[in-house]
N, C-alpha and C. Protein backbone atom coordinates (compact mmCIF):
# COMPACT_ATOMS: atom_id res chain seq x y z
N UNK A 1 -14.07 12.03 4.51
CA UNK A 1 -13.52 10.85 5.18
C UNK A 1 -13.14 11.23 6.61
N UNK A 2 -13.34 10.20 7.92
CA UNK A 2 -13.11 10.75 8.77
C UNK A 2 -11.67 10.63 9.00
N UNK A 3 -11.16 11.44 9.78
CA UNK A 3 -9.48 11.30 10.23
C UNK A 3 -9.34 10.33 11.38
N UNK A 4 -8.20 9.44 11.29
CA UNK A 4 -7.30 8.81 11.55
C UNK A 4 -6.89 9.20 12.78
N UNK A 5 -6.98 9.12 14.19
CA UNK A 5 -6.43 10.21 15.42
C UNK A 5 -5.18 9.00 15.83
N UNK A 6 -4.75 9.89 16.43
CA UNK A 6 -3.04 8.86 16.48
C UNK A 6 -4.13 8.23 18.06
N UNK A 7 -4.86 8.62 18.93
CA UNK A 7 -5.68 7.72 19.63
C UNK A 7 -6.07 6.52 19.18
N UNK A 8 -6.52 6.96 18.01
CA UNK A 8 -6.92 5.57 17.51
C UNK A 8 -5.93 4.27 17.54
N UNK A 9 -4.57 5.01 16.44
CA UNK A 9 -3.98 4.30 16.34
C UNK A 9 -3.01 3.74 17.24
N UNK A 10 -3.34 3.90 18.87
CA UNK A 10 -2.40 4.04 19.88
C UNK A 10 -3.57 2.93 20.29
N UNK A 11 -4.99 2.87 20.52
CA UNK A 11 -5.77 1.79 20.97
C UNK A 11 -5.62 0.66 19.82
N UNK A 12 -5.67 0.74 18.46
CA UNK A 12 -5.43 -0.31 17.97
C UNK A 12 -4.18 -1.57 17.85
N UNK A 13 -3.04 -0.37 18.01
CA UNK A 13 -2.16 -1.50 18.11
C UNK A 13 -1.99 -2.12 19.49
N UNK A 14 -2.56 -1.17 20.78
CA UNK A 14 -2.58 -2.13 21.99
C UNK A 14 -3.69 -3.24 22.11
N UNK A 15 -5.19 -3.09 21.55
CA UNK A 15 -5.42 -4.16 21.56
C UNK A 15 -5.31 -5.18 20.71
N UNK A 16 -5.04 -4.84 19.28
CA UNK A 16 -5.05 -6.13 18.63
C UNK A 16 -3.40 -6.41 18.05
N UNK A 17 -2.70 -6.01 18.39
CA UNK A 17 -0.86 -6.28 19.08
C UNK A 17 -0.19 -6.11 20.14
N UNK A 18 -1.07 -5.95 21.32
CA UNK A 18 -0.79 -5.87 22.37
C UNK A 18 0.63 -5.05 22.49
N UNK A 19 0.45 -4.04 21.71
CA UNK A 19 2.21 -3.09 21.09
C UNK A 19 1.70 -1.72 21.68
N UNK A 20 2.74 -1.48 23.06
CA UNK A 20 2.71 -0.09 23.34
C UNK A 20 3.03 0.80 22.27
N UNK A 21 2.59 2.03 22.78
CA UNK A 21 3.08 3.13 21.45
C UNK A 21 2.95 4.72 22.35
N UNK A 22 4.00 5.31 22.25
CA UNK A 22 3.90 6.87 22.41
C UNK A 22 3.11 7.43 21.52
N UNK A 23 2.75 8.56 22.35
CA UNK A 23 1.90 9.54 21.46
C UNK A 23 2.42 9.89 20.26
N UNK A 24 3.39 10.52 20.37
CA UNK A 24 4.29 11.02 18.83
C UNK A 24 4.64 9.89 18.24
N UNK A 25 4.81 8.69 18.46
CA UNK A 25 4.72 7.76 17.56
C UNK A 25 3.32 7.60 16.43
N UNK A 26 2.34 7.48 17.63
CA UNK A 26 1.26 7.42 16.95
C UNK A 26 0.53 8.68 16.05
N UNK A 27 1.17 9.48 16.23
CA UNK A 27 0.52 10.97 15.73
C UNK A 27 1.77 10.84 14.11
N UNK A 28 2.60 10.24 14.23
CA UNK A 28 3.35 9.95 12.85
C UNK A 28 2.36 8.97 11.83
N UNK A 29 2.43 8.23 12.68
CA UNK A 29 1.56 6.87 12.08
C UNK A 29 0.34 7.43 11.68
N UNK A 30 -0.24 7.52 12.56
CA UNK A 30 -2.11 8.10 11.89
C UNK A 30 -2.29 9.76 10.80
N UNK A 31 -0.54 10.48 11.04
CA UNK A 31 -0.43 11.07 9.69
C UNK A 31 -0.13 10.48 8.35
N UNK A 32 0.68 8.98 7.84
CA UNK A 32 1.10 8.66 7.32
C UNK A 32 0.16 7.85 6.78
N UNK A 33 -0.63 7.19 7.54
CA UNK A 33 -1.91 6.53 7.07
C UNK A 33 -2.68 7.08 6.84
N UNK A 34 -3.03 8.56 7.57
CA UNK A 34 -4.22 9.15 6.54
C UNK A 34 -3.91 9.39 5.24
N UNK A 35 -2.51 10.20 4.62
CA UNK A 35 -2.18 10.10 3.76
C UNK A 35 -2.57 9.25 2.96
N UNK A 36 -1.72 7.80 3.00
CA UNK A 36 -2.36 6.38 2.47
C UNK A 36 -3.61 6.29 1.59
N UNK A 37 -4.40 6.27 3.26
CA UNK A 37 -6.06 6.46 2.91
C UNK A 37 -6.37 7.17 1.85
N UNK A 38 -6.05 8.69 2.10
CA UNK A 38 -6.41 9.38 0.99
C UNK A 38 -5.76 9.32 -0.24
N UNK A 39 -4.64 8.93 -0.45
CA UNK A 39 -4.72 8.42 -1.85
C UNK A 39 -5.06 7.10 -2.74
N UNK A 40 -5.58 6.76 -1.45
CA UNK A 40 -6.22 5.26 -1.74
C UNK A 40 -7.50 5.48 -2.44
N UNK A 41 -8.55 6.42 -2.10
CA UNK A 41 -10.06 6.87 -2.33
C UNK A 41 -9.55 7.57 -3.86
N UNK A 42 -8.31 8.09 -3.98
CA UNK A 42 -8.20 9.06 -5.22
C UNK A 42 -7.65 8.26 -6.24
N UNK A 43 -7.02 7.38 -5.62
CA UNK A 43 -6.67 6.09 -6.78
C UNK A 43 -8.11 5.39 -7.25
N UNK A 44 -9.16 4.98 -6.64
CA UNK A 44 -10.06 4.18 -6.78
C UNK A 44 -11.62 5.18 -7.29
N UNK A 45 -11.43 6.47 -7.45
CA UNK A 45 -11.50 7.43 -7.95
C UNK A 45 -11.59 7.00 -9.60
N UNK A 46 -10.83 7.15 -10.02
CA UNK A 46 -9.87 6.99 -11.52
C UNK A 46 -10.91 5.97 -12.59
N UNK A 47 -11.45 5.05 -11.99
CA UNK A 47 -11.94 3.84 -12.71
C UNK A 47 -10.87 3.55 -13.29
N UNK A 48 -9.93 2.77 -12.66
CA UNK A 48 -8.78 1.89 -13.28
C UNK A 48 -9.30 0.39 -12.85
N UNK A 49 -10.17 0.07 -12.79
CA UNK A 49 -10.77 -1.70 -12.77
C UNK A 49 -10.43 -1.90 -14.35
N UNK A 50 -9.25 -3.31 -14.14
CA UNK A 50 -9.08 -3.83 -15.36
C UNK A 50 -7.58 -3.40 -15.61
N UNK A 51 -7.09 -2.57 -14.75
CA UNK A 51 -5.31 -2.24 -15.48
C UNK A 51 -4.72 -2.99 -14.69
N UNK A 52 -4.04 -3.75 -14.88
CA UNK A 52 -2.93 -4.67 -14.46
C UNK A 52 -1.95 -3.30 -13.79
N UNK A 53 -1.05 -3.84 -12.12
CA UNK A 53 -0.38 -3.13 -12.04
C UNK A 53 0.86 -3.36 -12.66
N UNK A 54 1.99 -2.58 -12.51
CA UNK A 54 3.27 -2.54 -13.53
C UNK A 54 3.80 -3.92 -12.91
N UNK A 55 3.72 -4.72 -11.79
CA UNK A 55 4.60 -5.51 -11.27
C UNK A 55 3.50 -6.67 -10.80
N UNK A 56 2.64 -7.00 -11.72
CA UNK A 56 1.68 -8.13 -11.00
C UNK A 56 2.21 -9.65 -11.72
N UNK A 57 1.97 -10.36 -11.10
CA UNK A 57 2.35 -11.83 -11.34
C UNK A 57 2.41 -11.93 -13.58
N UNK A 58 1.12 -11.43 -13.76
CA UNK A 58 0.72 -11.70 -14.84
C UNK A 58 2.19 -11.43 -15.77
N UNK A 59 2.26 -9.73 -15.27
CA UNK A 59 3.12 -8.70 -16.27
C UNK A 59 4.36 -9.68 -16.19
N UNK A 60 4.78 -9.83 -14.69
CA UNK A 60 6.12 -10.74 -14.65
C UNK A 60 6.52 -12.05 -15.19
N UNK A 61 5.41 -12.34 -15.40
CA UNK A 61 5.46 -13.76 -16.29
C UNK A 61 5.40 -13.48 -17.72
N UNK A 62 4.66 -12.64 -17.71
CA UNK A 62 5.02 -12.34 -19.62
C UNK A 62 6.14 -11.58 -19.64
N UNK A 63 6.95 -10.64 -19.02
CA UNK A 63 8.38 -10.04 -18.96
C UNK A 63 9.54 -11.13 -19.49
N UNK A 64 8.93 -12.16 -18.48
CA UNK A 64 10.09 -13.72 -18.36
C UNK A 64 10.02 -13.98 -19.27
N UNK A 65 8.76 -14.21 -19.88
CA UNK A 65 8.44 -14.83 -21.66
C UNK A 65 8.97 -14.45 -22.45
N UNK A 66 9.29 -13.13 -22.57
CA UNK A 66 9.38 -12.31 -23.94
C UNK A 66 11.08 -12.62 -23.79
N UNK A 67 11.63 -12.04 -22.72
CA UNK A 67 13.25 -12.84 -22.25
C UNK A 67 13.53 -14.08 -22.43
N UNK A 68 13.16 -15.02 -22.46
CA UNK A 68 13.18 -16.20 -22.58
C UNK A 68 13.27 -16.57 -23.99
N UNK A 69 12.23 -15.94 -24.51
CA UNK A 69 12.46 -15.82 -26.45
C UNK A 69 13.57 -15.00 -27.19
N UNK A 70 13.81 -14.37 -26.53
CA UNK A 70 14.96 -13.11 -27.25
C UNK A 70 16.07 -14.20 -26.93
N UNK A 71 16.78 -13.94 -28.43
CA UNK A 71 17.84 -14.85 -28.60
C UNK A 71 19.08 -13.73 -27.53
N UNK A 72 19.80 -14.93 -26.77
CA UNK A 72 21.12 -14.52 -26.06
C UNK A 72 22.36 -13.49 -27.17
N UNK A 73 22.73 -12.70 -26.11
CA UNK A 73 23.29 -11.46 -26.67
C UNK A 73 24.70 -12.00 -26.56
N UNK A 74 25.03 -13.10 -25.99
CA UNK A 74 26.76 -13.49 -26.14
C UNK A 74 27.00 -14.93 -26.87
């Protein structure tokens, strides 16, 4: 994968946020996002197509459900 240069990320946010940025700002940022990145490729890695995450609409609505049925504790 290619790396992330805090250049980059020092031209991207000036042109498409018109948002100055110091170098060491950006050399944080384009470390923190490569990071990201790379555990993004190692997550998608896995073949997890099909697992619900722990906190998706679905799970939270059946959480509510199952609460909603459990008889009150007072």
């Amino acid at each position: 994968m290619a790396e992330l240069t805090p250049e980059t990320v020092m031209r991207v946010a000036r042109e498409f946020y018109d948002y100055p940025m110091t170098a060491e700002t950006a050399a944080v940022v384009a470390k923190v996002a490569q990071g990201m990145l790379t555990d993004a490729l190692r997550l998608s890695a896995l073949g997890l197509e099909g697992v619900e995450p722990p906190f998706s609409y679905a799970t939270l609505m059946a959480e509510a459900e199952r609460l909603r049925r459990e008889p009150s504790a007072t």
